[in-house]
C-alpha atoms as a PDB file:
ATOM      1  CA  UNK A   1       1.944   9.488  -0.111  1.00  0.00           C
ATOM      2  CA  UNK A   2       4.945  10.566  -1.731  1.00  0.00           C
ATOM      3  CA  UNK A   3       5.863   9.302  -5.339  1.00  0.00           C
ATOM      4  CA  UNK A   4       6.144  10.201  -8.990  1.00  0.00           C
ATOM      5  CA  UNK A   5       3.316  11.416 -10.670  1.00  0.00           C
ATOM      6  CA  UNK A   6       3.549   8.817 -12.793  1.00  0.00           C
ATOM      7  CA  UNK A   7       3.076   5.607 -10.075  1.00  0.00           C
ATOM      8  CA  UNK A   8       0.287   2.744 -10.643  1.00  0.00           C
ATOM      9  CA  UNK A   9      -1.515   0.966  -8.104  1.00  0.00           C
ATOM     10  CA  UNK A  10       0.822  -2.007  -9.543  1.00  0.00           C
ATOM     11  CA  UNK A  11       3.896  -0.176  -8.291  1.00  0.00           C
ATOM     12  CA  UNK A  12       2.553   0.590  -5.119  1.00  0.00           C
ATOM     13  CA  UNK A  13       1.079  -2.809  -4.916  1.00  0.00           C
ATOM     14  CA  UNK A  14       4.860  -3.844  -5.387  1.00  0.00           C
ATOM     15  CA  UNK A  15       6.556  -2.085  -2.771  1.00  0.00           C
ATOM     16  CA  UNK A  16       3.985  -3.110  -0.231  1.00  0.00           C
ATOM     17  CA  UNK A  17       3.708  -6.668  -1.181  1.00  0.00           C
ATOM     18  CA  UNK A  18       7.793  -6.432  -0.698  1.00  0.00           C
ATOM     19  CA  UNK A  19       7.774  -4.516   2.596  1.00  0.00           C
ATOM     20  CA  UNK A  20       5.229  -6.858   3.858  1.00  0.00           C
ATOM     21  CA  UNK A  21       6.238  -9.840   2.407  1.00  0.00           C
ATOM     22  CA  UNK A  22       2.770 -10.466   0.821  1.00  0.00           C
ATOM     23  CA  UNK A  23       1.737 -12.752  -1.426  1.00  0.00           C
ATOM     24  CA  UNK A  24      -0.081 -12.285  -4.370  1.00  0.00           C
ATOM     25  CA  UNK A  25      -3.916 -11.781  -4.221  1.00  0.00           C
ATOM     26  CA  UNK A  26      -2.943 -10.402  -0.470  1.00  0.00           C
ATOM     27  CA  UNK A  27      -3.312  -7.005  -1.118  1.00  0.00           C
ATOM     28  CA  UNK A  28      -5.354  -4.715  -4.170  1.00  0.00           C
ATOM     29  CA  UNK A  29      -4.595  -1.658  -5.208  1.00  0.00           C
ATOM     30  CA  UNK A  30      -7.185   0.626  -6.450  1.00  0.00           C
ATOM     31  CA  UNK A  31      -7.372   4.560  -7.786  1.00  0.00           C
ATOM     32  CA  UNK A  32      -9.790   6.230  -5.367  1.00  0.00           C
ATOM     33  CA  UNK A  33     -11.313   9.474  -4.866  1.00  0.00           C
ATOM     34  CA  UNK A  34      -9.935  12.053  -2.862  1.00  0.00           C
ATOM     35  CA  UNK A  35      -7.328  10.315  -1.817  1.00  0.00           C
ATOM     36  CA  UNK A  36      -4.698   8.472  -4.201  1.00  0.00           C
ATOM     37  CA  UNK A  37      -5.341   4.744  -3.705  1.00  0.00           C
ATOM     38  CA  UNK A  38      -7.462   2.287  -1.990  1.00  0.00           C
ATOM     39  CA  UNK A  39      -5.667  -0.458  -0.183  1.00  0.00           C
ATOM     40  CA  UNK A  40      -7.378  -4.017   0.954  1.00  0.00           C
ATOM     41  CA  UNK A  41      -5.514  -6.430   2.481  1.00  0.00           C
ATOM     42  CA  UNK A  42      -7.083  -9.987   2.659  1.00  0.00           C
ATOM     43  CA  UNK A  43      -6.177 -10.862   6.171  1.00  0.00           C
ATOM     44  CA  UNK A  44      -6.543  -8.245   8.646  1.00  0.00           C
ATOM     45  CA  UNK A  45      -3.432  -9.334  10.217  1.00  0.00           C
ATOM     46  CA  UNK A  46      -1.794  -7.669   7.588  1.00  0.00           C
ATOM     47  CA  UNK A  47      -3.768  -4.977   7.678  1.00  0.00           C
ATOM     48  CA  UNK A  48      -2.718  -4.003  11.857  1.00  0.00           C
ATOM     49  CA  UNK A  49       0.733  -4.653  10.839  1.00  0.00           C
ATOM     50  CA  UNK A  50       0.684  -1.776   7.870  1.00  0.00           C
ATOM     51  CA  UNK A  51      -1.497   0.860  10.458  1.00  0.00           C
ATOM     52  CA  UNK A  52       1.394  -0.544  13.300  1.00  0.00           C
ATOM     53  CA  UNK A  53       3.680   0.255  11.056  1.00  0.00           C
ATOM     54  CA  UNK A  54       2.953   3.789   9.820  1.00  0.00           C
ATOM     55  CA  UNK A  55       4.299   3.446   5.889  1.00  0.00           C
ATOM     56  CA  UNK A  56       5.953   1.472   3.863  1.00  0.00           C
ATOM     57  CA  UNK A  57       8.562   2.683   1.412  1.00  0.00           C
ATOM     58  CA  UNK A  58      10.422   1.533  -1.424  1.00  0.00           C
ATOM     59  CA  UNK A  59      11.433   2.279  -5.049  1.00  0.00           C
ATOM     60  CA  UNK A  60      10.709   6.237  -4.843  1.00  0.00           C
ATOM     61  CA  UNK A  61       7.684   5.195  -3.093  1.00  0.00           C
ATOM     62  CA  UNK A  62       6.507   6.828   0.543  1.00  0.00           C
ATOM     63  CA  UNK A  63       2.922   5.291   1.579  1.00  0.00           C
ATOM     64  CA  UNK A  64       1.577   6.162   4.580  1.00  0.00           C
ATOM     65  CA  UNK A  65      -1.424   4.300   6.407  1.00  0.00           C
ATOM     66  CA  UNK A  66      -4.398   5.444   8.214  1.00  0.00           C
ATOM     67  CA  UNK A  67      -7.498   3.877   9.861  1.00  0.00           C
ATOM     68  CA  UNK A  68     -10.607   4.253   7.589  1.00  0.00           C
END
């Protein structure tokens, strides 16, 4: 992930719901451990379309996925 140290989970909520066009409720953004936030999508659809995909970016924002 590439961002400013100062990101949310909100923000990156933001540019994922936009490059995805989720909904909300679709996708939560959590601070985890060892890496810099958990993602859950609510339909796994989305989910194989974001690992597809690779990353998402957006408003200074670079996520990228991986299978977990």
């Amino acid at each position: 992930m590439r961002a400013p140290p100062s990101v949310t989970a909100k923000d990156v909520e933001r540019v994922l719901a936009d490059e995805f066009g989720l909904r909300s409720g679709e996708i939560a953004v959590s601070l985890h451990f060892r890496e810099a936030f958990l993602l859950k999508f609510k339909h796994h659809r989305h989910y194989e379309e974001a690992v597809k995909q690779g990353f998402a970016k957006g408003q200074g924002i670079e996520v990228h996925f991986i299978q977990w």
